[in-house]
C-alpha atoms as a PDB file:
ATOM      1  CA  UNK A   1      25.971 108.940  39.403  1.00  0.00           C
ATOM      2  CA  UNK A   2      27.632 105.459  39.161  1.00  0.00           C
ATOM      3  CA  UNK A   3      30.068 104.623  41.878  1.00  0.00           C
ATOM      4  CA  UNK A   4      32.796 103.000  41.256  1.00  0.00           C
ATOM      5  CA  UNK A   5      32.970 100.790  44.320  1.00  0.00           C
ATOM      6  CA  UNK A   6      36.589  99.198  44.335  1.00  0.00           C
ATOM      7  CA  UNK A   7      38.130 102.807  44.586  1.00  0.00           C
ATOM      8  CA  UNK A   8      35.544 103.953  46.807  1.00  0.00           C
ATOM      9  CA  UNK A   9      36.042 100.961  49.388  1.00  0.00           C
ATOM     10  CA  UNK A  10      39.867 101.560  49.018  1.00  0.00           C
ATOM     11  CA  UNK A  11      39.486 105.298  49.977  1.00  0.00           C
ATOM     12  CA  UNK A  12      37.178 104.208  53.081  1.00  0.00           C
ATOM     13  CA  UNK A  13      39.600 101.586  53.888  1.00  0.00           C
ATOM     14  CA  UNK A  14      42.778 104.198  54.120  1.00  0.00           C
ATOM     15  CA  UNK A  15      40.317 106.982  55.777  1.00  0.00           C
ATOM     16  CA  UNK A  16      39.754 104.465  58.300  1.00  0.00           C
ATOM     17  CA  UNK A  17      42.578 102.901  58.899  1.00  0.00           C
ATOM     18  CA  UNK A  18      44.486 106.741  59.514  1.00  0.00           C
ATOM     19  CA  UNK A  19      41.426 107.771  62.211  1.00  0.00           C
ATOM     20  CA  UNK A  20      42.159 104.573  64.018  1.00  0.00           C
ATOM     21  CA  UNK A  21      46.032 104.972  64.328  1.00  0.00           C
ATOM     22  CA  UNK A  22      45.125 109.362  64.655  1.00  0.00           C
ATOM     23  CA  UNK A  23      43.162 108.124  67.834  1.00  0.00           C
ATOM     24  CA  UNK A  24      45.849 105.397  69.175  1.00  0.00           C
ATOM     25  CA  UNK A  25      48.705 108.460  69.125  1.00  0.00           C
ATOM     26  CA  UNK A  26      45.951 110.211  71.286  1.00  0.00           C
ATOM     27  CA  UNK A  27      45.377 107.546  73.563  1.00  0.00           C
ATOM     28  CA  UNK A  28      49.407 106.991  74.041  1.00  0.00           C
ATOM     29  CA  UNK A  29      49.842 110.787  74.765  1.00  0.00           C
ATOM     30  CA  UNK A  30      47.577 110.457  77.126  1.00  0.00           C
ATOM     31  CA  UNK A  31      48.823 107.582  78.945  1.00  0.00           C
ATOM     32  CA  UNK A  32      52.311 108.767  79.067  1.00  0.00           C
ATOM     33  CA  UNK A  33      50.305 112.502  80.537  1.00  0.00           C
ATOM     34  CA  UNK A  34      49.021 109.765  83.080  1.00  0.00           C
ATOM     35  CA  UNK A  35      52.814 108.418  83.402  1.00  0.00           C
ATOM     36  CA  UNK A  36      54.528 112.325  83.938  1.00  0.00           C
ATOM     37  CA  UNK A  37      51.706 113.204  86.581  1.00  0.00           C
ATOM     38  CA  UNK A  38      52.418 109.992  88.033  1.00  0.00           C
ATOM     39  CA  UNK A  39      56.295 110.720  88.594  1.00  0.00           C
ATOM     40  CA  UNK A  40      55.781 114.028  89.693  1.00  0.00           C
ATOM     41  CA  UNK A  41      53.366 112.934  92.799  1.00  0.00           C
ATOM     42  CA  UNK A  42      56.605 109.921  93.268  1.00  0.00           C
ATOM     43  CA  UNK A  43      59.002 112.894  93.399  1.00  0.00           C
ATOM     44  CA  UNK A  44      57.607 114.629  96.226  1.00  0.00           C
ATOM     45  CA  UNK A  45      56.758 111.470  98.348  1.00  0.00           C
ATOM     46  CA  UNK A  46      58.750 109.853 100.870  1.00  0.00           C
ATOM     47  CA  UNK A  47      61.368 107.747  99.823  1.00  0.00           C
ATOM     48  CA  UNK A  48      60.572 103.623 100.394  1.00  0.00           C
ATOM     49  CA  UNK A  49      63.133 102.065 101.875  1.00  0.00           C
ATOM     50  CA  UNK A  50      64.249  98.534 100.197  1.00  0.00           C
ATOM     51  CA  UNK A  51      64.316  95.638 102.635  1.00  0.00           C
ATOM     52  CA  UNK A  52      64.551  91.860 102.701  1.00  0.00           C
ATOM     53  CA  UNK A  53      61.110  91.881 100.612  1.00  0.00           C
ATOM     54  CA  UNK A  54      61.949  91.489  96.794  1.00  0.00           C
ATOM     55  CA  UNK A  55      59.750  94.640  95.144  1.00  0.00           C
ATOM     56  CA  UNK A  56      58.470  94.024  91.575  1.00  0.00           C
ATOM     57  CA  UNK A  57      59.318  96.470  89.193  1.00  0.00           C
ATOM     58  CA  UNK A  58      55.793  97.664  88.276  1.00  0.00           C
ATOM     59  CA  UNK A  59      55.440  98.438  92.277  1.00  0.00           C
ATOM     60  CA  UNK A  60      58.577 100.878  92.666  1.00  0.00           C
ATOM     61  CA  UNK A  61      59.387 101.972  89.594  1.00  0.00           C
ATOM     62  CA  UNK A  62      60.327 106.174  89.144  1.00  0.00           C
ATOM     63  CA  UNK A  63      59.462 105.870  93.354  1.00  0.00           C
ATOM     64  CA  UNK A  64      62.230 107.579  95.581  1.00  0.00           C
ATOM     65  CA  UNK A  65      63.922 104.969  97.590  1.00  0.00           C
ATOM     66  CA  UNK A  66      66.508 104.473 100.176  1.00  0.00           C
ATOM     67  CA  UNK A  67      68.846 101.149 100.798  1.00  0.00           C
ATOM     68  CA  UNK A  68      72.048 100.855 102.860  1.00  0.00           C
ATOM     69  CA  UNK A  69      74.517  98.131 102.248  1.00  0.00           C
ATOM     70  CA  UNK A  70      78.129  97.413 101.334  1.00  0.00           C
ATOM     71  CA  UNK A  71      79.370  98.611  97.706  1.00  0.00           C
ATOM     72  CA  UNK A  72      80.602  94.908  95.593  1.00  0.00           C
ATOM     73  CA  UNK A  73      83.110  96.810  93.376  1.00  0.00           C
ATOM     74  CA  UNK A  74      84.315  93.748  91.714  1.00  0.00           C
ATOM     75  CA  UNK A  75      81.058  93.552  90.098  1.00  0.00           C
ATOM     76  CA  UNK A  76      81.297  96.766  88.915  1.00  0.00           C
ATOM     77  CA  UNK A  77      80.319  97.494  85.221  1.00  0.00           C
ATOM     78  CA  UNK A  78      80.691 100.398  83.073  1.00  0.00           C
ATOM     79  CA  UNK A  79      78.106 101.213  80.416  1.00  0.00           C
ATOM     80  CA  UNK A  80      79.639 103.150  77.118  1.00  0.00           C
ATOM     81  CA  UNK A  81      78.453 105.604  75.471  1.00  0.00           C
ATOM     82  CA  UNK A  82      76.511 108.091  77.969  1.00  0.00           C
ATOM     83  CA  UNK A  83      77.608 111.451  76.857  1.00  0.00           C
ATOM     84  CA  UNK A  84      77.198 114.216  79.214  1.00  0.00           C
ATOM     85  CA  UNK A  85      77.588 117.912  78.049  1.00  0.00           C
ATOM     86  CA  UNK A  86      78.572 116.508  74.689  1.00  0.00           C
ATOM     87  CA  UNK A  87      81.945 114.493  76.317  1.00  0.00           C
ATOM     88  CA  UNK A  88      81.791 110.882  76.012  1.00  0.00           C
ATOM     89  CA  UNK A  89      81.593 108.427  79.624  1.00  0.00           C
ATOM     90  CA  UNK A  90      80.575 105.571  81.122  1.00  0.00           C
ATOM     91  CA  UNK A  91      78.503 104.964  83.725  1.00  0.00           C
ATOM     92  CA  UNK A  92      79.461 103.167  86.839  1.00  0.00           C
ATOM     93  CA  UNK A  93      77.109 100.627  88.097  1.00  0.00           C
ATOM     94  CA  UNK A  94      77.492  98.561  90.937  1.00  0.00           C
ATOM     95  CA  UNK A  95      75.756  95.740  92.690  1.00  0.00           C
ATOM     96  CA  UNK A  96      74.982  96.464  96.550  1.00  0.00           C
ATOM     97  CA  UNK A  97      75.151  94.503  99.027  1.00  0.00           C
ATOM     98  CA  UNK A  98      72.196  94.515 101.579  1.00  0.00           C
ATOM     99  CA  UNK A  99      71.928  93.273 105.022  1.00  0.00           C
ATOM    100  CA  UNK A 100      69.826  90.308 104.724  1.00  0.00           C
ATOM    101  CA  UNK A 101      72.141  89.272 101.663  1.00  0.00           C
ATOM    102  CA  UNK A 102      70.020  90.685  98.995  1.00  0.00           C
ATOM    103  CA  UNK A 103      71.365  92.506  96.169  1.00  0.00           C
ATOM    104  CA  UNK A 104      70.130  95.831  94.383  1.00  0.00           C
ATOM    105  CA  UNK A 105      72.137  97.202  91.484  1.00  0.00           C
ATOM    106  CA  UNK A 106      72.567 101.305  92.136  1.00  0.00           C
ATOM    107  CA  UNK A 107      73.340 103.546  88.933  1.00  0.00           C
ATOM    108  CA  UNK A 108      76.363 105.455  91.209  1.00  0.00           C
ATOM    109  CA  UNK A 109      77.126 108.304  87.805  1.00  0.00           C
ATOM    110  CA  UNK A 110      79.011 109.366  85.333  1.00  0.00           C
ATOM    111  CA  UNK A 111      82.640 109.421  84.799  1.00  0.00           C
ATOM    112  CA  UNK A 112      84.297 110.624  81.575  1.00  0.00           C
ATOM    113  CA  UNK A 113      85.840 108.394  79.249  1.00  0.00           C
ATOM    114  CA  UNK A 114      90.147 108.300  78.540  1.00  0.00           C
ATOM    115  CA  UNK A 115      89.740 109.717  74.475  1.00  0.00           C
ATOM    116  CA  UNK A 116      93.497 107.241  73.816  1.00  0.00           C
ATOM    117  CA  UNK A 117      92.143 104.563  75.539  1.00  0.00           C
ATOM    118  CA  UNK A 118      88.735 103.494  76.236  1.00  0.00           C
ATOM    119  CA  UNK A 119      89.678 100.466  78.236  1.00  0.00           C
ATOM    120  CA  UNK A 120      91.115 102.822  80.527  1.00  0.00           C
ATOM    121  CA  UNK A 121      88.882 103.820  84.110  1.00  0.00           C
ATOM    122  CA  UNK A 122      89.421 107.788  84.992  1.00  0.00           C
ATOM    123  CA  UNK A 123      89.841 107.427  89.015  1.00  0.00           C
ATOM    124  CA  UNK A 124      86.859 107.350  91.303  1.00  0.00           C
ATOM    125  CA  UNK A 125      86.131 106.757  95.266  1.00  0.00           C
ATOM    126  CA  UNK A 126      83.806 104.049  96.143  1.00  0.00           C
ATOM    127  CA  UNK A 127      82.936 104.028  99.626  1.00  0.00           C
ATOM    128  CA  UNK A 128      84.181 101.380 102.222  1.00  0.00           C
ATOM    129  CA  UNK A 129      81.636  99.617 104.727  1.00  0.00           C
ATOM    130  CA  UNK A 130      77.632 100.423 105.259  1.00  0.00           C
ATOM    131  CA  UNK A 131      76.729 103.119 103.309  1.00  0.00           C
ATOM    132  CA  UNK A 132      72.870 104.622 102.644  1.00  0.00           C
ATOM    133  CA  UNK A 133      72.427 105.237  99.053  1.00  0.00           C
ATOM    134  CA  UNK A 134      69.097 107.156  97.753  1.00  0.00           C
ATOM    135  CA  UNK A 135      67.769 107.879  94.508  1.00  0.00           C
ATOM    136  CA  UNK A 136      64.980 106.713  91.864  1.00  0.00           C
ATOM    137  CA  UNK A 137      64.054 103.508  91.267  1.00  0.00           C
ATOM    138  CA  UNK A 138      64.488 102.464  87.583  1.00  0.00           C
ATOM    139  CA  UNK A 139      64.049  99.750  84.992  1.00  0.00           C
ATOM    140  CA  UNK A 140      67.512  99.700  83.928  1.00  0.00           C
ATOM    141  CA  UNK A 141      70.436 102.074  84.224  1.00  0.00           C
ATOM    142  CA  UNK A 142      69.555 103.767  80.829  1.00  0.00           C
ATOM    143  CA  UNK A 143      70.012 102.187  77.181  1.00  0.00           C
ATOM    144  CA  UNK A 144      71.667 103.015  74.413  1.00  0.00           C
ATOM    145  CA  UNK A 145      71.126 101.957  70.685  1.00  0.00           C
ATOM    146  CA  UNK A 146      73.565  98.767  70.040  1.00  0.00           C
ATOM    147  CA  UNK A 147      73.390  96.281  67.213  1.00  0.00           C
ATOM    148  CA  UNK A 148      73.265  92.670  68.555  1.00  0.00           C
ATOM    149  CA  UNK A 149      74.734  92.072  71.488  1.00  0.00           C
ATOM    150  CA  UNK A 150      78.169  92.711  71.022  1.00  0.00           C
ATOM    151  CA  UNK A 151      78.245  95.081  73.508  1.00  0.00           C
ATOM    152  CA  UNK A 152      76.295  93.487  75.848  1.00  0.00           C
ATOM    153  CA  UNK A 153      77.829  89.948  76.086  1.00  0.00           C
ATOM    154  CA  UNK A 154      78.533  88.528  79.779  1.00  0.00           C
ATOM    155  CA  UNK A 155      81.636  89.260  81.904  1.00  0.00           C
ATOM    156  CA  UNK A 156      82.676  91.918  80.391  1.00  0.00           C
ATOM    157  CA  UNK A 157      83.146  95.222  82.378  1.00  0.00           C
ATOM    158  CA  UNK A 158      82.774  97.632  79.937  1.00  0.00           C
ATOM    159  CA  UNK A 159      79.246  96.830  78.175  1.00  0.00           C
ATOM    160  CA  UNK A 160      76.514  98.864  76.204  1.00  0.00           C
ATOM    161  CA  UNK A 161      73.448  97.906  78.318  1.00  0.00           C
ATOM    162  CA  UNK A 162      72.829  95.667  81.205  1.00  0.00           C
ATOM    163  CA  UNK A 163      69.523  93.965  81.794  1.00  0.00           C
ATOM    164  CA  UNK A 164      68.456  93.278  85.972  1.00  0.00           C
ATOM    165  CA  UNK A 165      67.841  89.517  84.998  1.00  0.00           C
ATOM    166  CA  UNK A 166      70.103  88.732  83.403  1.00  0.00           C
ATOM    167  CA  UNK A 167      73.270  89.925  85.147  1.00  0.00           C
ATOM    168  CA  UNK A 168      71.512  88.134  88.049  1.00  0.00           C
ATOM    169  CA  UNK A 169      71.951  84.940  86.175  1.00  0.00           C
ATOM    170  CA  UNK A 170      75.301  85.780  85.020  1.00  0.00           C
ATOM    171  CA  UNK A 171      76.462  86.276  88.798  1.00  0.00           C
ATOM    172  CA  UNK A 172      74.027  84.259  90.830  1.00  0.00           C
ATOM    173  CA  UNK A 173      73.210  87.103  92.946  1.00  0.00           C
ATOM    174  CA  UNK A 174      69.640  87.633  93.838  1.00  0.00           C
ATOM    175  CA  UNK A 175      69.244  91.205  93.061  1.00  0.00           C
ATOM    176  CA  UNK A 176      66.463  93.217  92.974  1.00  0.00           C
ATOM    177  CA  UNK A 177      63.965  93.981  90.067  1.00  0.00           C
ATOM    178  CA  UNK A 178      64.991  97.594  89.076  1.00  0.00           C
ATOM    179  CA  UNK A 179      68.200 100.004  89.645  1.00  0.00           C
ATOM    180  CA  UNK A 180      68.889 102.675  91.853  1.00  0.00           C
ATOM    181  CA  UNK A 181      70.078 106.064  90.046  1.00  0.00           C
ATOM    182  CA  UNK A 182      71.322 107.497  93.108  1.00  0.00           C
ATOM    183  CA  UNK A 183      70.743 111.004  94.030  1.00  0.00           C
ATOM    184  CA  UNK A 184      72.867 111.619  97.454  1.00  0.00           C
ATOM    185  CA  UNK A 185      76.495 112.140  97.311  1.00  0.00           C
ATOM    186  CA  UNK A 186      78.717 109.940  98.701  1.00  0.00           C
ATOM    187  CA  UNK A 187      82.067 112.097  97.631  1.00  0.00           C
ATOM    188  CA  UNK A 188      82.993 109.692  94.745  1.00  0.00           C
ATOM    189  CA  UNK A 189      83.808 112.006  92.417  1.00  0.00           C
ATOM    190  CA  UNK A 190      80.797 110.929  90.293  1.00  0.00           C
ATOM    191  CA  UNK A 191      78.830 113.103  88.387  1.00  0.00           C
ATOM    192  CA  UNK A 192      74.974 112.865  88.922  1.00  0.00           C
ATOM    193  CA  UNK A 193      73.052 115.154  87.380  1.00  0.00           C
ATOM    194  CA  UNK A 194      70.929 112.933  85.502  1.00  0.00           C
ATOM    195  CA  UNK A 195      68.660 114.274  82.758  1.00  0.00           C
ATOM    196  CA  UNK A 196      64.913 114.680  83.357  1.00  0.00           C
ATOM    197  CA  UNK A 197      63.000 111.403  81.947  1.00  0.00           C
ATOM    198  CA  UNK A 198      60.704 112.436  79.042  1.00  0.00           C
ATOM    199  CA  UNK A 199      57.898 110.508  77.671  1.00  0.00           C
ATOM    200  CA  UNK A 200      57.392 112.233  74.322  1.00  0.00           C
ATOM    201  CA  UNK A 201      54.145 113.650  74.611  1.00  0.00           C
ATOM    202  CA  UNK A 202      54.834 116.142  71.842  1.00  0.00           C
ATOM    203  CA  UNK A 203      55.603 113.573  69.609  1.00  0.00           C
ATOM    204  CA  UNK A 204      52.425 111.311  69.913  1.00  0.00           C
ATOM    205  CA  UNK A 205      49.963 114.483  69.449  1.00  0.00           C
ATOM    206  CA  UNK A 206      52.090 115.100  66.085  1.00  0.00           C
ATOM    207  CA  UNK A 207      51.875 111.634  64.892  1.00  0.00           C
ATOM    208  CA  UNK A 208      47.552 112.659  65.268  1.00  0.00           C
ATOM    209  CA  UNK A 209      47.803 114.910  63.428  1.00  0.00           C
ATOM    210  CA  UNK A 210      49.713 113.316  60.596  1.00  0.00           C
ATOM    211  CA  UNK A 211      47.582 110.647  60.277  1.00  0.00           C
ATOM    212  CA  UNK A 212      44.119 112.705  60.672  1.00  0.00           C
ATOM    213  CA  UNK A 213      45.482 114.869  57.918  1.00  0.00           C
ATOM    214  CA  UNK A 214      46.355 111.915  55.678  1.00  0.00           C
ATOM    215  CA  UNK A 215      43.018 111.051  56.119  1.00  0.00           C
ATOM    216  CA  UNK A 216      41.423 114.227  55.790  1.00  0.00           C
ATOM    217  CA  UNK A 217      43.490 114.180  52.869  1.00  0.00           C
ATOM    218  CA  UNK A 218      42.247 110.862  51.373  1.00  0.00           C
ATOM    219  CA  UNK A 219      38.981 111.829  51.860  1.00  0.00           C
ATOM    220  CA  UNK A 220      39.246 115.177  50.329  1.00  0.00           C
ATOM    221  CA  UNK A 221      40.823 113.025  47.221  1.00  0.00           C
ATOM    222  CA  UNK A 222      37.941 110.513  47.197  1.00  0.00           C
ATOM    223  CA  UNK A 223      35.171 113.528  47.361  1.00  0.00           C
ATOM    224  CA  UNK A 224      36.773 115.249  44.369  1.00  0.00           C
ATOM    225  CA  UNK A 225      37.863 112.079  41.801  1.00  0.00           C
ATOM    226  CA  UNK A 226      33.710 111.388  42.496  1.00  0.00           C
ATOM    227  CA  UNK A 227      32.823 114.494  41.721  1.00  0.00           C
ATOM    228  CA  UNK A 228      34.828 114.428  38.164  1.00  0.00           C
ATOM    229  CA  UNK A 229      33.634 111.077  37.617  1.00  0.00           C
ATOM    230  CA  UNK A 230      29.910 112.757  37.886  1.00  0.00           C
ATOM    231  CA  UNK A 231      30.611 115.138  35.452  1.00  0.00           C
ATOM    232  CA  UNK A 232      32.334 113.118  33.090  1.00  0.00           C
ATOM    233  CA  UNK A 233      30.202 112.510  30.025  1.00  0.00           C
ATOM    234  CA  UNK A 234      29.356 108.740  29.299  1.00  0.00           C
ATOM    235  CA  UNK A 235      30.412 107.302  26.525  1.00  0.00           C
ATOM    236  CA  UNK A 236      26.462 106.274  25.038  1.00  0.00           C
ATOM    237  CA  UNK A 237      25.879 110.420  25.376  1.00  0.00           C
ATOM    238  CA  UNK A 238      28.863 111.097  23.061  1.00  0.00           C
ATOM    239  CA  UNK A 239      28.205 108.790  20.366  1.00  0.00           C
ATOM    240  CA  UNK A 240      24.790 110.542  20.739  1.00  0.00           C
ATOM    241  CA  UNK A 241      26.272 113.868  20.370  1.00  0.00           C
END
């Protein structure tokens, strides 16, 4: 049987290529497995208490902590769009305040949003003087999908996302690597119950099985377009016949 070999290397090529991306959907499952276990043992260890020392990110991050300092509520910020049981809010982040004059930005809740006017802050407590604050250590304080940054831009109060470093250059305060989603109530009037972090496990095993079938399925194609081309008659045997 003659083999065609530019179809046949295309075939391997795509067969291939899907094992290879089949196998790198396995390997992120199981690093975000690695990642769940990994905030479970965090959840039910002592929280770490943020001092003077700045922590990096990769150090503390989904760790419980504990700070106390002074609420800054004129650095407040109010990220849009964070539904919660399908009614639109913000949420209310605030820099605070630290006794050696560091800075840690705490993810304080929700609070729903005015429907006639969106510019307009539904009442909430914020706490005068020291005040312990406790919760999970974060990346950010959630983001949502915006295109650009028009709803990002700095000085505004009402944003979509907020990134650590760069509302620290924005306000000169040294803050911090991560944010606080607190946990305790502090009778704010806040709402707090945050929704569980998931890493999409189910997702990456599907994607492996997508691409192993695509190419189970090229190979399946390559195996039978062979076999026809073996029992095709040549052209010399029908002028023959």
């Amino acid at each position: 049987m003659k083999i065609r070999w530019l179809p046949a290397l295309l075939i391997l090529i795509v067969v291939a290529v899907t094992v290879r991306l089949g196998f790198w959907q396995r390997d992120r499952a199981h690093q975000k497995e690695a990642l769940e276990a990994r905030i479970t043992q965090f959840e039910n260890a002592p929280a770490q208490t943020i001092g003077s020392e700045p922590v990096a990110l990769k150090d503390i991050e989904f760790h419980r902590v504990r700070a106390t300092g002074t609420f800054v509520p004129e650095r407040v910020v109010y990220l849009d769009n964070r539904p919660y049981n399908d009614q639109p809010g913000f949420y209310v982040v605030m820099p605070l305040k630290l006794a050696d004059g560091r800075y840690v930005l705490v993810n304080r809740g929700w609070l729903p949003r005015n429907m006639q006017d969106r510019t307009s802050i539904a009442p909430y407590q914020t706490p005068t003087g020291e005040v312990q604050v406790e919760g999970i250590a974060r990346a950010d304080a959630s983001r949502a999908f915006e295109l650009g940054q028009g709803g990002s831009a700095a000085h505004q109060t009402i944003r979509q996302n907020l990134d650590v470093a760069s509302y620290a250059t924005e306000t000169g305060l040294p803050l911090q690597s991560f944010v606080i989603q607190q946990t305790n109530d502090t009778h704010d009037g806040l709402v707090r119950d945050w929704p569980v972090p998931t890493m999409g496990v189910e997702r990456n095993y599907g994607y492996m099985f997508q691409w192993w079938g695509m190419a189970a399925a090229a190979l399946g194609f390559g195996l039978y377009a062979a076999r026809r081309a073996a029992k095709k008659p040549r052209a010399s045997e029908t002028s023959e016949a």
